[in-house]
PDB file of N, CA and C in Angstrom:
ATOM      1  N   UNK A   1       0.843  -1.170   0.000  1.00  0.00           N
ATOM      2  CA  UNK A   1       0.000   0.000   0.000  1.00  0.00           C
ATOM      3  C   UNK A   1       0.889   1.233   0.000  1.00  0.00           C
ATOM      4  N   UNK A   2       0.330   2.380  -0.989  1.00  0.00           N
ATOM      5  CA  UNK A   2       1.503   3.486  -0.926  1.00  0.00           C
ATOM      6  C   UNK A   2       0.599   4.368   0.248  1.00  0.00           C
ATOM      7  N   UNK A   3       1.464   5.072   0.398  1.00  0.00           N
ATOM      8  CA  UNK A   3       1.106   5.968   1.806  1.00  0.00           C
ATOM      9  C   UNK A   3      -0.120   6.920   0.973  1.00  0.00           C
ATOM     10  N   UNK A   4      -0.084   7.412  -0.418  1.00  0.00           N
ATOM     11  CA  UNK A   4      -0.922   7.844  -0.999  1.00  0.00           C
ATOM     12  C   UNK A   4      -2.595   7.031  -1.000  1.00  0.00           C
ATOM     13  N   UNK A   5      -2.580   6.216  -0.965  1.00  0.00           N
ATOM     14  CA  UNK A   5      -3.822   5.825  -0.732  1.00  0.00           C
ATOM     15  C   UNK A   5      -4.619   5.497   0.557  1.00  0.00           C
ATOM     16  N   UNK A   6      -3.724   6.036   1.362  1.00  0.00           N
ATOM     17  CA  UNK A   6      -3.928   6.040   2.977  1.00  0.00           C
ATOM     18  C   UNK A   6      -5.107   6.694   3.014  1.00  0.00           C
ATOM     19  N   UNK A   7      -5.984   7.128   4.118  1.00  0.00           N
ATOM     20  CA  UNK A   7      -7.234   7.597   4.134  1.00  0.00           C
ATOM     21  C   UNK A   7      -7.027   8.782   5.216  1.00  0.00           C
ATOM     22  N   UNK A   8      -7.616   9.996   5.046  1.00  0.00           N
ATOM     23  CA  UNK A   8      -7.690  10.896   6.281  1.00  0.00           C
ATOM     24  C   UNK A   8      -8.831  10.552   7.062  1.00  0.00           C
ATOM     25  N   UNK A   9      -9.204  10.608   7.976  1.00  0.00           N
ATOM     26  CA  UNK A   9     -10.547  10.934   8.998  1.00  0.00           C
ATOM     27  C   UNK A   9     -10.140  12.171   9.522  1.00  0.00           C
ATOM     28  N   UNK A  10     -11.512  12.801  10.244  1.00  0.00           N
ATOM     29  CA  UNK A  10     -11.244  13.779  10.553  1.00  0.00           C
ATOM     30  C   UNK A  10     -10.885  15.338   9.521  1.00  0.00           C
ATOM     31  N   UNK A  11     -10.961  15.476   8.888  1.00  0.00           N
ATOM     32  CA  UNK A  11     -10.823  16.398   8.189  1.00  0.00           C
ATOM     33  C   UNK A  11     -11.299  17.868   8.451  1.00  0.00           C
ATOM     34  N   UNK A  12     -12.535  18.122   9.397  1.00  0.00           N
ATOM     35  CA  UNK A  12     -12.497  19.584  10.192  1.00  0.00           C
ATOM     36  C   UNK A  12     -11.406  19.539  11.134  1.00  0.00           C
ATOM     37  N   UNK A  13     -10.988  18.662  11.962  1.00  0.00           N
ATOM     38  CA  UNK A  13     -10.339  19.009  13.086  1.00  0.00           C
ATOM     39  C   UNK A  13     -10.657  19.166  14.415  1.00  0.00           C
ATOM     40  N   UNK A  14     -11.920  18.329  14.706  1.00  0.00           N
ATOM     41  CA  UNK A  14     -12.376  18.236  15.642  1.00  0.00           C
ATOM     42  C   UNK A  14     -11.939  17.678  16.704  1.00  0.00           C
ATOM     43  N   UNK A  15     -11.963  18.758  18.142  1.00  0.00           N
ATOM     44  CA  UNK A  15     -11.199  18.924  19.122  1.00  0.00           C
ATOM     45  C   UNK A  15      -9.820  18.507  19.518  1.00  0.00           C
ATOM     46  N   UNK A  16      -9.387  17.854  20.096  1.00  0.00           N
ATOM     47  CA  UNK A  16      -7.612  17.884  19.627  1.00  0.00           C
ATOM     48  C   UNK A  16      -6.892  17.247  18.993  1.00  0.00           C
ATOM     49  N   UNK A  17      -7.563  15.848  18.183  1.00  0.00           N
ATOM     50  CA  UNK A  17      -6.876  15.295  17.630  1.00  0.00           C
ATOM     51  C   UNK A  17      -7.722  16.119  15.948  1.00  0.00           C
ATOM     52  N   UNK A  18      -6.793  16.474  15.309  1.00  0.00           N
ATOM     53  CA  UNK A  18      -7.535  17.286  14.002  1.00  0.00           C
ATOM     54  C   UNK A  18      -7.570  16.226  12.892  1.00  0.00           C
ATOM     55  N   UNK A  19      -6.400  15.833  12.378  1.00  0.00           N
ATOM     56  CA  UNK A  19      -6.679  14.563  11.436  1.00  0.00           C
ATOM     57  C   UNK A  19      -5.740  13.453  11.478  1.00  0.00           C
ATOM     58  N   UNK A  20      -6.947  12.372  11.487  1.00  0.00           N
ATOM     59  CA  UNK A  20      -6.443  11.038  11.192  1.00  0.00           C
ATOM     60  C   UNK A  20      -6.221  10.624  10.644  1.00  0.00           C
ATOM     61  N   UNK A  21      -5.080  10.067  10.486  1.00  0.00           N
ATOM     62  CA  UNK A  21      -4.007   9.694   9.067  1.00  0.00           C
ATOM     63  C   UNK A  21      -4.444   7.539   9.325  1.00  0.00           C
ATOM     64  N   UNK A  22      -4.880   7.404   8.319  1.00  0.00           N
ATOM     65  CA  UNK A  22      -5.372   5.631   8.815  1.00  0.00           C
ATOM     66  C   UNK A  22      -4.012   4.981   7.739  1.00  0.00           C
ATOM     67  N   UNK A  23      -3.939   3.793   8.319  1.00  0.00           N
ATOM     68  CA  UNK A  23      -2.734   3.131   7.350  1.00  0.00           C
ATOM     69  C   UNK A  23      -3.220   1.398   7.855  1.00  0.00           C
ATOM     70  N   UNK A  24      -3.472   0.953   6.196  1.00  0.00           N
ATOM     71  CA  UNK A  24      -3.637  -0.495   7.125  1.00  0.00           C
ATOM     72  C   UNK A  24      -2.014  -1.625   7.343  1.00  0.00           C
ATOM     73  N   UNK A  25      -1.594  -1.854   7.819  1.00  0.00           N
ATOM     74  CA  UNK A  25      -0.630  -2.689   8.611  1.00  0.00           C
ATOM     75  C   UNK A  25      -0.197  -4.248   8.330  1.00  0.00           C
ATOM     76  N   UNK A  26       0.768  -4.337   7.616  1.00  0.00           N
ATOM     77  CA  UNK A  26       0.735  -5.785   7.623  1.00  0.00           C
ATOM     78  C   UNK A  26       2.314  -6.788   8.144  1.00  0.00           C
ATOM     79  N   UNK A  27       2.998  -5.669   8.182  1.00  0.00           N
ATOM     80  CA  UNK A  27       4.258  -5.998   9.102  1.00  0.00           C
ATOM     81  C   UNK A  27       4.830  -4.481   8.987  1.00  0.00           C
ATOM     82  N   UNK A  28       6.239  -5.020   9.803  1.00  0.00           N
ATOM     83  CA  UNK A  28       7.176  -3.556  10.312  1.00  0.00           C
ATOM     84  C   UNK A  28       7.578  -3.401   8.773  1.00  0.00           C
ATOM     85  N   UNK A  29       7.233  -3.868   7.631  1.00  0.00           N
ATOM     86  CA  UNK A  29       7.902  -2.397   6.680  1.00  0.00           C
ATOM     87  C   UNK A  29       6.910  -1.815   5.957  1.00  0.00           C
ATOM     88  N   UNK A  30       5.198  -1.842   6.374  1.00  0.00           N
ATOM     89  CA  UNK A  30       4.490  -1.461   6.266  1.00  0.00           C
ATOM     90  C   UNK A  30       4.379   0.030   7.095  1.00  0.00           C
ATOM     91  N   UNK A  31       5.489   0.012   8.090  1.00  0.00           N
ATOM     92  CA  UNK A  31       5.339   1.390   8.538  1.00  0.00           C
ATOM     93  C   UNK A  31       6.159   2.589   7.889  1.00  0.00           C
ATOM     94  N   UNK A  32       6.799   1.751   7.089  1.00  0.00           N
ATOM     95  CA  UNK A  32       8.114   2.795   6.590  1.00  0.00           C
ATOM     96  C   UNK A  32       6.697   3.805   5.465  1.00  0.00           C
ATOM     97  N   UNK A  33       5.655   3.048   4.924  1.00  0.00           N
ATOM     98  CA  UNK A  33       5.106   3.901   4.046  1.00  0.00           C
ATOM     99  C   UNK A  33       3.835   5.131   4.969  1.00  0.00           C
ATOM    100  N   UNK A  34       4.137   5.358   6.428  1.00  0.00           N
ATOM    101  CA  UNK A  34       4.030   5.988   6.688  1.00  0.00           C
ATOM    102  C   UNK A  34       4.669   7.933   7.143  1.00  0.00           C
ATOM    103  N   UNK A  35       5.905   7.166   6.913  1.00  0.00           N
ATOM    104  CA  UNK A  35       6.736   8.399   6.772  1.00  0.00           C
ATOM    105  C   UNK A  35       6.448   9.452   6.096  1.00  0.00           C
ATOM    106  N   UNK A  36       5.982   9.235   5.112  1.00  0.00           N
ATOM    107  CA  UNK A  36       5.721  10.084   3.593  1.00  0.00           C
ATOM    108  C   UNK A  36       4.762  10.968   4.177  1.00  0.00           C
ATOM    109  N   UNK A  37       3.671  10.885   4.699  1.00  0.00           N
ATOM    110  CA  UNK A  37       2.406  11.231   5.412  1.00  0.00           C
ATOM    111  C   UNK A  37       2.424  11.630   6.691  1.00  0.00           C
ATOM    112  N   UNK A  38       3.253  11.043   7.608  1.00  0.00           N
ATOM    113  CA  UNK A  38       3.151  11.276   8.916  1.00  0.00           C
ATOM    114  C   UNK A  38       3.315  12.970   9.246  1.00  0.00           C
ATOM    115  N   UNK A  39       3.614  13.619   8.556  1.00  0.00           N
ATOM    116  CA  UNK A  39       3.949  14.951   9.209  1.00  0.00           C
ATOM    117  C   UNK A  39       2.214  15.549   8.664  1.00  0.00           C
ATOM    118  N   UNK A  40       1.475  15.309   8.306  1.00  0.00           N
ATOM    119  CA  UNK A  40       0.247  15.959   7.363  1.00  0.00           C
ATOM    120  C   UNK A  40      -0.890  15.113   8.930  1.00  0.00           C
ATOM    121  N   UNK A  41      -0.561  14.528   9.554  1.00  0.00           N
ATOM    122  CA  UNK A  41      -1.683  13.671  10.849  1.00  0.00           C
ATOM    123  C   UNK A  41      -1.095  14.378  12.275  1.00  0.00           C
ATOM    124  N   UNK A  42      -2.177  14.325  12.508  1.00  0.00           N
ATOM    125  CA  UNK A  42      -2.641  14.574  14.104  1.00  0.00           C
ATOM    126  C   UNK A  42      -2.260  13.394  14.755  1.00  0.00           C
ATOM    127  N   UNK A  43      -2.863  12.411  14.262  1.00  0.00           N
ATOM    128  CA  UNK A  43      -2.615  10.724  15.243  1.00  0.00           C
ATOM    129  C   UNK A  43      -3.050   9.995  13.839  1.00  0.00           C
ATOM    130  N   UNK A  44      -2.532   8.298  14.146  1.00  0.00           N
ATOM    131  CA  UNK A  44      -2.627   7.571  13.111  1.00  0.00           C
ATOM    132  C   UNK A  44      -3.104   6.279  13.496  1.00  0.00           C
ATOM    133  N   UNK A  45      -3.831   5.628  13.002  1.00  0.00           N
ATOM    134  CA  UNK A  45      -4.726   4.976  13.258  1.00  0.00           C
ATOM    135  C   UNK A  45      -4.170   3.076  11.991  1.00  0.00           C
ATOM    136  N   UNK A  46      -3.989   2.573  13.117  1.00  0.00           N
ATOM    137  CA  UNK A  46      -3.641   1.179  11.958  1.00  0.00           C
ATOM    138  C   UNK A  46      -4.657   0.314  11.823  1.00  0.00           C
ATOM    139  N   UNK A  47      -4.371  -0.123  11.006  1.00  0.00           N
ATOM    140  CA  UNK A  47      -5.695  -0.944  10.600  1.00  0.00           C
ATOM    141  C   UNK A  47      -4.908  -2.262  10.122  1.00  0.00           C
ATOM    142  N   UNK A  48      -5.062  -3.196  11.035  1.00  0.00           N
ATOM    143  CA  UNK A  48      -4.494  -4.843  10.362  1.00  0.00           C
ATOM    144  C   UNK A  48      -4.833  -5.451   8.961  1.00  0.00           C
ATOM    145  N   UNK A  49      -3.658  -5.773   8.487  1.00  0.00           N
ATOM    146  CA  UNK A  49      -3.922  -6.593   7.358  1.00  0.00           C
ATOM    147  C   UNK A  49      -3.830  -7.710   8.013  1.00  0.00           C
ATOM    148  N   UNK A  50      -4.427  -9.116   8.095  1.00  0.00           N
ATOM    149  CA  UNK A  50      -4.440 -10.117   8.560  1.00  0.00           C
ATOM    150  C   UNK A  50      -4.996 -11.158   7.668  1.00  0.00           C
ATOM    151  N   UNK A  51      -4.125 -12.076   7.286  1.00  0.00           N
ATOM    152  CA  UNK A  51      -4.249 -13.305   6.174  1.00  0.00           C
ATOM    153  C   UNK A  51      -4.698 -12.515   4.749  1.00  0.00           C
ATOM    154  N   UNK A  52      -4.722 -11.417   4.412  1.00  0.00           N
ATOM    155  CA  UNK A  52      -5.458 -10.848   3.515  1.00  0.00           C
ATOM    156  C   UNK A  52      -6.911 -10.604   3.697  1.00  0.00           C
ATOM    157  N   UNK A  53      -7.228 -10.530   5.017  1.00  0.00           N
ATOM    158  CA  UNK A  53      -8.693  -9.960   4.996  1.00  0.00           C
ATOM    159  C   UNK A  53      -8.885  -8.695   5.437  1.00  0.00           C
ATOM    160  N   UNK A  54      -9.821  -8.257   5.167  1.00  0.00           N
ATOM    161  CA  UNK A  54     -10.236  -6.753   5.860  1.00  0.00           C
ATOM    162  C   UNK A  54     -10.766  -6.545   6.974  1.00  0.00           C
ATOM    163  N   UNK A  55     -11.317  -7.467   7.815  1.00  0.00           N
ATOM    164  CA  UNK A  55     -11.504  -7.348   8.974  1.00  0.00           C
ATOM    165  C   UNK A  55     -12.024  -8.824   9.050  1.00  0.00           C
ATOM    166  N   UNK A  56     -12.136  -8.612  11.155  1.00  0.00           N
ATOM    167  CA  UNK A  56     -12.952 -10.161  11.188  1.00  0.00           C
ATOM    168  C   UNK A  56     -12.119 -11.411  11.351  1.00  0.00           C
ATOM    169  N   UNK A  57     -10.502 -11.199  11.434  1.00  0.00           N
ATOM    170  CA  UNK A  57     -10.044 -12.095  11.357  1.00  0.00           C
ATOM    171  C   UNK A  57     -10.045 -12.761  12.782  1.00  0.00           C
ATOM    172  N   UNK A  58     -10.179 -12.441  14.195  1.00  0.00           N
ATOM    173  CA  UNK A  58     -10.634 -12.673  14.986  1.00  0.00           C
ATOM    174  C   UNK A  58      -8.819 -12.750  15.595  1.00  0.00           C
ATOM    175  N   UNK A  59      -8.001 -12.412  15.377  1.00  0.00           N
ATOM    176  CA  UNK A  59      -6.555 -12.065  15.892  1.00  0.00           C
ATOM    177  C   UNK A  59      -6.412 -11.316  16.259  1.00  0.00           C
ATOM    178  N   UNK A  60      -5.072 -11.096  17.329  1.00  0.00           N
ATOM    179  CA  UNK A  60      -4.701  -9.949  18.131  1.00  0.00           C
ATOM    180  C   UNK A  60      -3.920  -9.360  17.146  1.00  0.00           C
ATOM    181  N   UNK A  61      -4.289  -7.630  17.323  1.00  0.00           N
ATOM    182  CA  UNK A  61      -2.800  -6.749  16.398  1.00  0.00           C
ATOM    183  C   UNK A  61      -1.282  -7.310  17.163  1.00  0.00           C
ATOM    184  N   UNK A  62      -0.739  -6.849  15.794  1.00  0.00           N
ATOM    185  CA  UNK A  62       0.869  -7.310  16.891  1.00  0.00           C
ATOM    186  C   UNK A  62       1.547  -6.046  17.557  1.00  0.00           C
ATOM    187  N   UNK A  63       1.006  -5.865  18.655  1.00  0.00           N
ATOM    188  CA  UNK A  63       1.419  -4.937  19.440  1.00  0.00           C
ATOM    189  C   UNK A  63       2.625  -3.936  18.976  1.00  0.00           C
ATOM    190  N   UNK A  64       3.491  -4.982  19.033  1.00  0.00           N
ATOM    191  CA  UNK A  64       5.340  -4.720  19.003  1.00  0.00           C
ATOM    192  C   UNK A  64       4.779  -3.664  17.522  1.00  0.00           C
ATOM    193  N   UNK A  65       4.287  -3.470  16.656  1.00  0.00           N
ATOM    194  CA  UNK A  65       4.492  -2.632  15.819  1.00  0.00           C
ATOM    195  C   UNK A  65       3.612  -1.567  15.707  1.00  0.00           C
ATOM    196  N   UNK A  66       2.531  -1.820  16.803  1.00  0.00           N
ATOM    197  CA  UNK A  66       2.101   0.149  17.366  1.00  0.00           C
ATOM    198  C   UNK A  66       3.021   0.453  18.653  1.00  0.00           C
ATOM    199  N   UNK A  67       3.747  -0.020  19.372  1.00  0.00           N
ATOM    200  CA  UNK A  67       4.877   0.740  20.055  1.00  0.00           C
ATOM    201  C   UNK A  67       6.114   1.269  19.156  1.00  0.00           C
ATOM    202  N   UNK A  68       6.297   0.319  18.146  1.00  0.00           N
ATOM    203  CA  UNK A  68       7.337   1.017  17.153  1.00  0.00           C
ATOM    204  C   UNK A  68       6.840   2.170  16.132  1.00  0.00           C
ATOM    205  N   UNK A  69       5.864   2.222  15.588  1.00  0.00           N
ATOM    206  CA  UNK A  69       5.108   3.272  15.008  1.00  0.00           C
ATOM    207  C   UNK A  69       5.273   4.803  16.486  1.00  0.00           C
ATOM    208  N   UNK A  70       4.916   4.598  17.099  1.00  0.00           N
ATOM    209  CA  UNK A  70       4.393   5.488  18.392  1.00  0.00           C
ATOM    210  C   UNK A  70       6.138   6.016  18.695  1.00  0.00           C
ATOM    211  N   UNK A  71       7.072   5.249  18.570  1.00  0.00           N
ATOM    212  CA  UNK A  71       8.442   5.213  18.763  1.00  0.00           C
ATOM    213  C   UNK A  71       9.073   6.154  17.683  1.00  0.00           C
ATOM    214  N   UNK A  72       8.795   5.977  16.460  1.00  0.00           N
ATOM    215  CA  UNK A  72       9.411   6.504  15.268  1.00  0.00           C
ATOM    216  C   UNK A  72       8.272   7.624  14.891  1.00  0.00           C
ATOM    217  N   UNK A  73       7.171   7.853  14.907  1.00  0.00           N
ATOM    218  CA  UNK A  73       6.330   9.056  14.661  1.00  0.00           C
ATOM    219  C   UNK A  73       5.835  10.136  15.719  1.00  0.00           C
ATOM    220  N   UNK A  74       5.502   9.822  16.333  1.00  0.00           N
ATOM    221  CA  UNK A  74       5.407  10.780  17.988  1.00  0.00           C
ATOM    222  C   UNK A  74       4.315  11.490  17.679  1.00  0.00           C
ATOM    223  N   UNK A  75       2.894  10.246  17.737  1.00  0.00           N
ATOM    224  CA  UNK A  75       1.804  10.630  17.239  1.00  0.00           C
ATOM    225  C   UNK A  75       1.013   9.785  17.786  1.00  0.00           C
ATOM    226  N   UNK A  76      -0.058  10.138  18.522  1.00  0.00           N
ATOM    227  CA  UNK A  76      -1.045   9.799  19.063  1.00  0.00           C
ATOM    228  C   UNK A  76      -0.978   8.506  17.971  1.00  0.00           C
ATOM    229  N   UNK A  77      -1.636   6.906  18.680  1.00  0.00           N
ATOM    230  CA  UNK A  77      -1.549   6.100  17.640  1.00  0.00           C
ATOM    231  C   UNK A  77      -2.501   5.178  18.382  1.00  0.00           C
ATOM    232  N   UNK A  78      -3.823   5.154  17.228  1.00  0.00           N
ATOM    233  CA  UNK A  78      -5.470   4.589  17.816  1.00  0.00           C
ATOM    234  C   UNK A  78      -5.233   2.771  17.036  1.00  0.00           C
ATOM    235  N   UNK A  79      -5.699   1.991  17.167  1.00  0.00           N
ATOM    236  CA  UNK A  79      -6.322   0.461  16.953  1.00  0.00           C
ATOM    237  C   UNK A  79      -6.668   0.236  16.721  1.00  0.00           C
ATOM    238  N   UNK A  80      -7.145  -0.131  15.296  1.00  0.00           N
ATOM    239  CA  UNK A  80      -8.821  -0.773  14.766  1.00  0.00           C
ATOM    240  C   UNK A  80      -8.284  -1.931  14.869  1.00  0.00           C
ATOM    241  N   UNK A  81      -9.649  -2.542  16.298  1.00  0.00           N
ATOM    242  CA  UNK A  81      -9.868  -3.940  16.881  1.00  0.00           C
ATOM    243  C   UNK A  81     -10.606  -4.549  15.407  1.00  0.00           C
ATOM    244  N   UNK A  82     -10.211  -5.932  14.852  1.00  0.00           N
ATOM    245  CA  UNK A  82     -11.217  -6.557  14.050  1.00  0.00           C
ATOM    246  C   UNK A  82     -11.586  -7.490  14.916  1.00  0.00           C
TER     247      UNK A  82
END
C-alpha cells in the first residue's frame, strides 16, 4: 500500500486530535510507508492486514508494531480492533 492511498478521517479538526491519518498494517515495513504522510496527521490509526482480509479475522494486532510506530512518529496512535 503506498502511503498515498492512505485515508484521512477527521478532516475539520475536531477537538484535539484534528486529522487522522489511517494506514492499514501488515508488518514492520508497512510502517516505513508511513513516513511520507506522517507529518500531514494529528494521530494515526492502523488498521491490520491479517491473512489478507479486511476485517474479522478474529486475531490480536501485533502490538510490538504500534509501540514502534508510536516510537518513530510521535503521534497519538489509535487500533482498529477486528
Amino acid at each position: 500500500m503506498s502511503a498515498s492511498s492512505a485515508g484521512f478521517w477527521g478532516q475539520q479538526g475536531y477537538g484535539r486530535i484534528g486529522r487522522i491519518r489511517a494506514y492499514r498494517i501488515r508488518d514492520a515495513a508497512s510502517l516505513d510507508d508511513i513516513e511520507a504522510t506522517a507529518a500531514e496527521a494529528s494521530a494515526i490509526l492502523l488498521i491490520p492486514i491479517i491473512r489478507n482480509k479486511l476485517g474479522g479475522a478474529g486475531e490480536t494486532f501485533n502490538w510490538e508494531l504500534a509501540i514502534e510506530a508510536k516510537r518513530r512518529f510521535s503521534l497519538p496512535i489509535i487500533l482498529r480492533a477486528d
